[in-house]
Protein backbone atom coordinates (compact mmCIF):
# COMPACT_ATOMS: atom_id res chain seq x y z
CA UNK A 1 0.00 0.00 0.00
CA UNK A 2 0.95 3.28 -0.83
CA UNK A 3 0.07 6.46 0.18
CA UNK A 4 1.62 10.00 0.01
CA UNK A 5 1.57 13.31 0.87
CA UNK A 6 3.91 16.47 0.31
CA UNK A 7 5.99 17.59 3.19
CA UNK A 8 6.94 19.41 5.00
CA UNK A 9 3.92 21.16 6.19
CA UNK A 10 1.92 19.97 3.90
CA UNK A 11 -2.58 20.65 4.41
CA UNK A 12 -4.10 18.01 1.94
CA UNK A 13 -7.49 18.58 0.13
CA UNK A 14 -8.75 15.09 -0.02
CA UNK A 15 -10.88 14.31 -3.15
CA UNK A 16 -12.70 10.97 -3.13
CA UNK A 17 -12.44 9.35 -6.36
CA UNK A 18 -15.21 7.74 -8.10
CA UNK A 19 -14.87 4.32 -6.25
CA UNK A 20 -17.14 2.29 -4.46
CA UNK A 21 -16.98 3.00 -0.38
CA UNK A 22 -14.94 0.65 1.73
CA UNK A 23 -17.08 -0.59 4.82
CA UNK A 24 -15.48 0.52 7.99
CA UNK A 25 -11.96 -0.77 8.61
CA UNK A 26 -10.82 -2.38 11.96
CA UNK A 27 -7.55 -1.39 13.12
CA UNK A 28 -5.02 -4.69 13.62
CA UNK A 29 -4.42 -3.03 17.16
CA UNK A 30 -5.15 -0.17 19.00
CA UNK A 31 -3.12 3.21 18.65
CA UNK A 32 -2.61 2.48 15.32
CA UNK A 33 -3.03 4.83 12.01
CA UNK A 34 -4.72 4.63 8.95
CA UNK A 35 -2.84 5.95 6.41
CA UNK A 36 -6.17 6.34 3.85
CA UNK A 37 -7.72 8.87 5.86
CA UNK A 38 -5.04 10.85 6.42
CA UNK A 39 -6.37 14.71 6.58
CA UNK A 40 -2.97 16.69 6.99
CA UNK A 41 0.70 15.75 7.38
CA UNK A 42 3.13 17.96 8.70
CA UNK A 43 6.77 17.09 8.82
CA UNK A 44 7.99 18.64 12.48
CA UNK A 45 11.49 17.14 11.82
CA UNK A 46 14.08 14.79 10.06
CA UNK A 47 13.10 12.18 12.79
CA UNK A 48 8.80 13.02 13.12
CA UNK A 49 5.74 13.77 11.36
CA UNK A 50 2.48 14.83 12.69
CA UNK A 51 -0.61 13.38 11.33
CA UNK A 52 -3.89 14.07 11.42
CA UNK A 53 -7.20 12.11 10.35
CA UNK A 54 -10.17 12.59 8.86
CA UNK A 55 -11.37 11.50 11.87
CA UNK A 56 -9.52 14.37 14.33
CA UNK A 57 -7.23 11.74 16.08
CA UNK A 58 -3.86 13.00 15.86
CA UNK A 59 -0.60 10.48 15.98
CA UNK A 60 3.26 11.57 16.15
CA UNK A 61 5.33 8.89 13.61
CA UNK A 62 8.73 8.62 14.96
CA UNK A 63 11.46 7.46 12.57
CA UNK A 64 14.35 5.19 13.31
CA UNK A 65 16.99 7.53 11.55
CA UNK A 66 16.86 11.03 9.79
CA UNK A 67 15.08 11.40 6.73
CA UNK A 68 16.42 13.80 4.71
CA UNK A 69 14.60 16.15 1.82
CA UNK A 70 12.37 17.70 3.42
CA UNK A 71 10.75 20.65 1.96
CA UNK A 72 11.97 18.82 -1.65
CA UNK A 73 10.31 15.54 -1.93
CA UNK A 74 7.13 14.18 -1.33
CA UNK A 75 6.90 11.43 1.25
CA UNK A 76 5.07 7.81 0.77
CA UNK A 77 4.01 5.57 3.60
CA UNK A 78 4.51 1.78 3.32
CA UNK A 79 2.69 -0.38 5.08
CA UNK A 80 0.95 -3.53 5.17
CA UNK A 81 -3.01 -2.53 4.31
CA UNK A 82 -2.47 1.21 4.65
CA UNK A 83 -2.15 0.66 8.70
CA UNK A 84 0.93 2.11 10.25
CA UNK A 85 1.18 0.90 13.52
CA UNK A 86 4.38 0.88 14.44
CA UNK A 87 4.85 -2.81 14.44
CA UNK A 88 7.65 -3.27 12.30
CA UNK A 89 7.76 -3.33 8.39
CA UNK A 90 6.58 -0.51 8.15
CA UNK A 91 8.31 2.87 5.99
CA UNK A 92 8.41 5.88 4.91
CA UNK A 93 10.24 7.18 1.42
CA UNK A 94 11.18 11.08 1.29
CA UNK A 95 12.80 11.39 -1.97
CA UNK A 96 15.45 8.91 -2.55
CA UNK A 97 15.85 8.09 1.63
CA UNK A 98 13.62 5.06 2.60
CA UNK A 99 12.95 5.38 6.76
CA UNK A 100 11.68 3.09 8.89
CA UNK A 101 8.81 3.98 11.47
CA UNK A 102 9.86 3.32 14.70
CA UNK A 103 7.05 4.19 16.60
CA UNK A 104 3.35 5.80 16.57
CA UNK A 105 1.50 6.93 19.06
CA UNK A 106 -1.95 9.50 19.45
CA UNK A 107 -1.29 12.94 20.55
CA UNK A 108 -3.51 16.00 21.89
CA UNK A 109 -4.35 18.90 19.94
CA UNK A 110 -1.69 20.68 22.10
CA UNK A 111 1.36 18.33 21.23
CA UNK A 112 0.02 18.16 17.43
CA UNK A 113 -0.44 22.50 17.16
CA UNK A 114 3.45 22.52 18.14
CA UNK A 115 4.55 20.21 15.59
CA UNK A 116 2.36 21.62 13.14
CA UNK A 117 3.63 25.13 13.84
CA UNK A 118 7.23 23.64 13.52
CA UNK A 119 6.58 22.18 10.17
CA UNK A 120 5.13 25.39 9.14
CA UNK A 121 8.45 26.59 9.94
CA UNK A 122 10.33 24.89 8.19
CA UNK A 123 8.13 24.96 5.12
CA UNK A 124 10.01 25.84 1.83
CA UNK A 125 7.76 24.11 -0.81
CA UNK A 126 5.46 21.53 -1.76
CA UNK A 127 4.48 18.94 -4.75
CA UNK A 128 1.77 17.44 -6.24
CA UNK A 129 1.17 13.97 -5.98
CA UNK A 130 -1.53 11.53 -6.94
CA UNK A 131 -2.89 8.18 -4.79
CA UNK A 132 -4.77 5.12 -5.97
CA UNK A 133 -8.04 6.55 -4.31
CA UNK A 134 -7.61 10.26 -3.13
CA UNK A 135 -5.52 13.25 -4.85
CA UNK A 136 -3.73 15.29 -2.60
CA UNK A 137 -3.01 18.89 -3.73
CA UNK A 138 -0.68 21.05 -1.41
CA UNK A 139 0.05 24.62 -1.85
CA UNK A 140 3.26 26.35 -1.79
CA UNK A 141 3.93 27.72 1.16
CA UNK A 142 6.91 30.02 2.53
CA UNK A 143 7.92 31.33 6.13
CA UNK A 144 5.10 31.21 8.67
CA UNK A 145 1.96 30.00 7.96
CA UNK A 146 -1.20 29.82 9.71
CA UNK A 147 -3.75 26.79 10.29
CA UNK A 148 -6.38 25.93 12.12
CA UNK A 149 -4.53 23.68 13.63
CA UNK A 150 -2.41 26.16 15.44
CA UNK A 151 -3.66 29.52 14.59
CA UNK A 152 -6.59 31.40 14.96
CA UNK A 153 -8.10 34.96 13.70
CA UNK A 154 -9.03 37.58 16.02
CA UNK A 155 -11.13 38.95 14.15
CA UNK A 156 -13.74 36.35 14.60
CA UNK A 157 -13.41 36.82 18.41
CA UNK A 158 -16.53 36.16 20.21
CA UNK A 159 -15.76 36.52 24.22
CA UNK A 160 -12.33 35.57 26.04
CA UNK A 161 -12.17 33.87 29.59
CA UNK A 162 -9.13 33.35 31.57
CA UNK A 163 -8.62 30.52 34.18
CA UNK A 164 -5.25 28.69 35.35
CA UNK A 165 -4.50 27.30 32.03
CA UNK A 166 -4.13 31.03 30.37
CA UNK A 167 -7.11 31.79 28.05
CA UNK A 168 -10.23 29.78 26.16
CA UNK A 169 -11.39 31.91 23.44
CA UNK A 170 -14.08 31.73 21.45
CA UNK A 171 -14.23 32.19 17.72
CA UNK A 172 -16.90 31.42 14.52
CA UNK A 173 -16.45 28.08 13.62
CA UNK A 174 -17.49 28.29 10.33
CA UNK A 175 -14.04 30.80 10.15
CA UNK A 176 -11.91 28.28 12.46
CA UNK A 177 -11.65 24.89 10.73
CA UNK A 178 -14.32 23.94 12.66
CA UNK A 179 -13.49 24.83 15.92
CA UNK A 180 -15.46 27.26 18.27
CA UNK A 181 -12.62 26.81 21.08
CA UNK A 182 -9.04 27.86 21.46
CA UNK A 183 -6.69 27.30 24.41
CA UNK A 184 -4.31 30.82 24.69
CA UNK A 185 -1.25 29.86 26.36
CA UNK A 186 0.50 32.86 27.98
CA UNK A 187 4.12 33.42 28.35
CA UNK A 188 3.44 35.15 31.85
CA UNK A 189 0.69 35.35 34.39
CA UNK A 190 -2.23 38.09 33.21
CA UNK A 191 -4.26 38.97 35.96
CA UNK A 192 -6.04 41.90 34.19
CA UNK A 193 -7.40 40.30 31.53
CA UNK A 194 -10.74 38.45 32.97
CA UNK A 195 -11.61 42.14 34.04
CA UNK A 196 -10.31 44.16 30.95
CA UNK A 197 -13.29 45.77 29.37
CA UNK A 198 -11.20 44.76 26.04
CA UNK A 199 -8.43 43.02 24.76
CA UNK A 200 -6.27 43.28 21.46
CA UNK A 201 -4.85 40.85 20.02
CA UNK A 202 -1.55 41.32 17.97
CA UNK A 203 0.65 39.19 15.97
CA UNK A 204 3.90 39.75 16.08
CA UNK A 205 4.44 38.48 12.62
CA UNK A 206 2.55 40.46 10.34
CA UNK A 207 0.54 37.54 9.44
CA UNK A 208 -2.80 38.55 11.74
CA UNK A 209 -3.24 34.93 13.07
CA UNK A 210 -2.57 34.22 16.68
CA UNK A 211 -0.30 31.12 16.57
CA UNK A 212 2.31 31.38 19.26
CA UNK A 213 4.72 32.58 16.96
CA UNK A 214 7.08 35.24 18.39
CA UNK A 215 6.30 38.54 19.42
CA UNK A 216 2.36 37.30 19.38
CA UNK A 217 0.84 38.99 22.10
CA UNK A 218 -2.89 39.51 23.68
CA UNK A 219 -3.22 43.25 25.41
CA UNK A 220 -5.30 44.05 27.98
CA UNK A 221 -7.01 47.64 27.96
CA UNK A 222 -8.99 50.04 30.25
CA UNK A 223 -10.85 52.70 29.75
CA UNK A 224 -8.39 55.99 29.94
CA UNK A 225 -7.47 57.66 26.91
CA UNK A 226 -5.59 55.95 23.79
CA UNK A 227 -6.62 55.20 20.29
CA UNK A 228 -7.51 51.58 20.55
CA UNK A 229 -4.70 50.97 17.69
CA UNK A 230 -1.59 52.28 17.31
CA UNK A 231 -0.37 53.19 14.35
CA UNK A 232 1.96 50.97 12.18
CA UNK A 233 1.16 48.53 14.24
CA UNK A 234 -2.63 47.19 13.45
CA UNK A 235 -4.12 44.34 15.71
CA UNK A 236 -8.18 43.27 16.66
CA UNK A 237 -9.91 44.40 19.41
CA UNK A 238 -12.64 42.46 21.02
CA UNK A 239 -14.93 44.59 23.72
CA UNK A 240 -17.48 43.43 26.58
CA UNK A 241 -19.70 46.33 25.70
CA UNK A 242 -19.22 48.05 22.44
CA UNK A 243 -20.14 51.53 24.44
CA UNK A 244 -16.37 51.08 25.59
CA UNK A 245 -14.97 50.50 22.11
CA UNK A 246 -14.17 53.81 21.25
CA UNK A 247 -11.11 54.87 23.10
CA UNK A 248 -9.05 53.02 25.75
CA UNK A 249 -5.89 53.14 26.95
CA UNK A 250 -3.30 50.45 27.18
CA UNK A 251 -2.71 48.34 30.74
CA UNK A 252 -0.84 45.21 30.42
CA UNK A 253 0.40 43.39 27.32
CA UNK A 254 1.09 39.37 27.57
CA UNK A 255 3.10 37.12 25.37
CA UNK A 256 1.44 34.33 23.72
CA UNK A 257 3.18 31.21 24.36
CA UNK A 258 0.80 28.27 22.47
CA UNK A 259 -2.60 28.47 20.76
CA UNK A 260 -4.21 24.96 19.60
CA UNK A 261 -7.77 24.01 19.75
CA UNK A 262 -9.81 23.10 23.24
CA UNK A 263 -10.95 19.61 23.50
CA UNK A 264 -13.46 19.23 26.48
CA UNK A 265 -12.30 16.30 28.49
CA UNK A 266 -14.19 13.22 28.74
């Protein structure tokens, strides 16, 4: 079985060829992945790729050695029935490298956001490449780049809590991949913020997604003078009331340390 996807950093638009559909398959054990409904691959490192499925579950593939090429190769998964399970026998090809997988294992949307933002990273370029039963198209990509994974847009704020974890935001989730939640790491403690009549959001680089990415920051404002935005430096403001909206000043800003979707837990 083969099955492939461009990396690094690669988000794959899955298109369902005209085949019959395939009654639900049974994993051979638990924990392990199925490599035909793969939804995005992301390339973290020589040594580990981040997967996630159609499904949402979210593995790490470790490799046994360093696979070189990415960000110039396309990468094909070999395994016995499309399962990768860690098992043995089981490879990946990245150009002309072949790589065993040494191990596989289900991670939380927290552990998956940082790989994800890593491959984004180190994202130069991407192919083209064609499966038995799904096309996957992936587009070129350079410097930081924002998913839904591990990014979200302030603009579609809805309201903002803060608790011991940092932040939960809420956003549209027909503009959020889906997601209405987002857990806001901070950097730093942030007392003011649960009481701030408003709070901008600013990414520190240029890209207007929140994604943990340096100089990202959330700002916490009263309401003293100060034009909600300074100049040169443009960011989204979301307000309690919008009475208070117009002008406020600035009270304490707060470095934004990880941002990946919020999974209730069971």
């Amino acid at each position: 079985m083969r099955l492939s996807c461009s990396l690094p950093g690669c988000a794959l638009l899955l298109l369902v060829a005209a085949t019959p559909v395939l009654a639900q398959r049974v994993p051979p054990a638990p924990g392990c992945l199925d490599a035909r409904q793969m939804a995005e691959v992301r390339q973290a490192s020589s040594r580990q790729l981040a997967v996630q499925g159609q499904d949402g579950q979210r593995f790490r593939i470790t490799l046994g050695e360093d696979c070189p090429g990415a960000g110039e190769a396309s990468a094909v998964l070999l395994a016995r029935e499309g399962w990768v399970c860690g098992a043995g026998g089981e490879l990946v090809r990245i150009g002309a490298s072949v790589c065993a997988v040494a191990g596989v294992e289900r991670i939380d949307a927290r552990a998956y956001a940082a790989m994800a933002r890593e491959a984004s990273i180190r994202s130069a370029g991407d192919d083209v490449k064609t499966l038995e039963t799904v096309q996957v198209r992936a587009p070129q990509r350079k410097g930081f780049a924002g998913s839904p994974s591990f990014c979200f847009n302030p603009r579609y704020l809805r309201a903002w809590s803060e608790d011991s974890k940092g932040m939960l935001v809420e956003l549209s989730p027909r503009r959020s991949g889906g997601h209405r939640y987002y857990r806001v790491e901070l950097a730093q403690t942030c007392p003011d913020l649960d009481s701030a009549p408003a709070i901008v959001f600013r990414s520190g680089v240029g890209i207007g997604l929140i994604c943990g990415n340096p100089g990202d920051r959330v700002i916490a404002q009263d309401s003293g003078g100060g034009s909600l935005f300074d100049a040169g430096d443009p960011g989204f403001v979301f307000a309690d009331d919008p009475r208070r909206s117009g002008r406020m000043g600035m009270r304490v800003q707060c470095s934004v340390a990880a941002v990946y979707p919020h999974e209730p837990e069971a």
